[in-house]
Protein backbone atom coordinates (compact mmCIF):
# COMPACT_ATOMS: atom_id res chain seq x y z
CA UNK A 1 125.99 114.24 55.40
CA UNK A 2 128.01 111.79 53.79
CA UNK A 3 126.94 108.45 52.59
CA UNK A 4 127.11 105.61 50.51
CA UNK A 5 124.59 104.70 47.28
CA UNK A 6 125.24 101.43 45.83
CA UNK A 7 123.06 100.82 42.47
CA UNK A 8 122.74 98.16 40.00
CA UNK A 9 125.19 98.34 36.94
CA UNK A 10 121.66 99.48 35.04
CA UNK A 11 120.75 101.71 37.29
CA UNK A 12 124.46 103.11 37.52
CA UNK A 13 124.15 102.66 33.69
CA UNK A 14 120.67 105.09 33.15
CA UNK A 15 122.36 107.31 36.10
CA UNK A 16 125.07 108.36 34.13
CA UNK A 17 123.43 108.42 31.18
CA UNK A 18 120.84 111.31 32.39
CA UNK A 19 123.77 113.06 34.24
CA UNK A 20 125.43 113.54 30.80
CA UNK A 21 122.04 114.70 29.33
CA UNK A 22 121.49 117.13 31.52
CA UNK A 23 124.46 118.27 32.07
CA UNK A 24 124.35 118.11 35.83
CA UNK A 25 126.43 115.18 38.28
CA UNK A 26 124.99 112.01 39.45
CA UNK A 27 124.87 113.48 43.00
CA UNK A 28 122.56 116.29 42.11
CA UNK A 29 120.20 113.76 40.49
CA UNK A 30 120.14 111.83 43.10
CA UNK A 31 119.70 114.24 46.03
CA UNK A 32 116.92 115.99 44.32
CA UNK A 33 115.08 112.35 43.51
CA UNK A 34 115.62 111.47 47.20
CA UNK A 35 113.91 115.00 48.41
CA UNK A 36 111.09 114.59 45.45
CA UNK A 37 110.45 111.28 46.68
CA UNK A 38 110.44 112.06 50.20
CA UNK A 39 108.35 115.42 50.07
CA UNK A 40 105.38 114.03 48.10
CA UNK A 41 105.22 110.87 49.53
CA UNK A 42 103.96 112.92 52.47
CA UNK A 43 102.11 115.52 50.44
CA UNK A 44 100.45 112.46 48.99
CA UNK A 45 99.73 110.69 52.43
CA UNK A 46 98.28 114.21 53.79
CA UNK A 47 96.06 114.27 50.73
CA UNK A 48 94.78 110.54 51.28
CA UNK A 49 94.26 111.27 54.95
CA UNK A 50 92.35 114.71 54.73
CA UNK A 51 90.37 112.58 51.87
CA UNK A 52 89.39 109.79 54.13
CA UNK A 53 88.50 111.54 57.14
CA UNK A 54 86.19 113.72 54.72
CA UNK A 55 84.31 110.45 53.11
CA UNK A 56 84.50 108.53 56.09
CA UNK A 57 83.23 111.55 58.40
CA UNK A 58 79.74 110.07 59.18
CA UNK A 59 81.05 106.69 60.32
CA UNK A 60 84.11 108.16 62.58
CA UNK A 61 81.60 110.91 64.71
CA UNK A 62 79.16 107.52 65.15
CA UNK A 63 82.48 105.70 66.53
CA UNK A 64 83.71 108.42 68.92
CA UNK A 65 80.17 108.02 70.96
């Protein structure tokens, strides 16, 4: 899917900069940040929720009488 990404000249700027070090295009970068960033954002949220529902077990069985 196509779409548009418009950046600050820095952030255009340190883009470019890390394209060149690594050799790779701006577009890879950026589609593998936006999957990184989407993927453990929800590992991350599944983490915090299993977490909570472990501490908080006592107080959620009293609520669901």
């Amino acid at each position: 899917m196509a779409m548009t990404l418009r950046l600050s000249e820095e952030d255009d700027r340190l883009l470019t900069e890390r394209a060149a070090q690594e050799r790779r295009s701006k577009h890879d970068i950026v589609t593998e940040a936006v999957h990184t960033f989407l993927t453990e954002r929800q590992q991350r949220f599944d983490e915090l929720l299993a977490q909570t529902l472990e501490e908080d077990k006592e107080i959620l069985d009293r609520l669901a009488k």
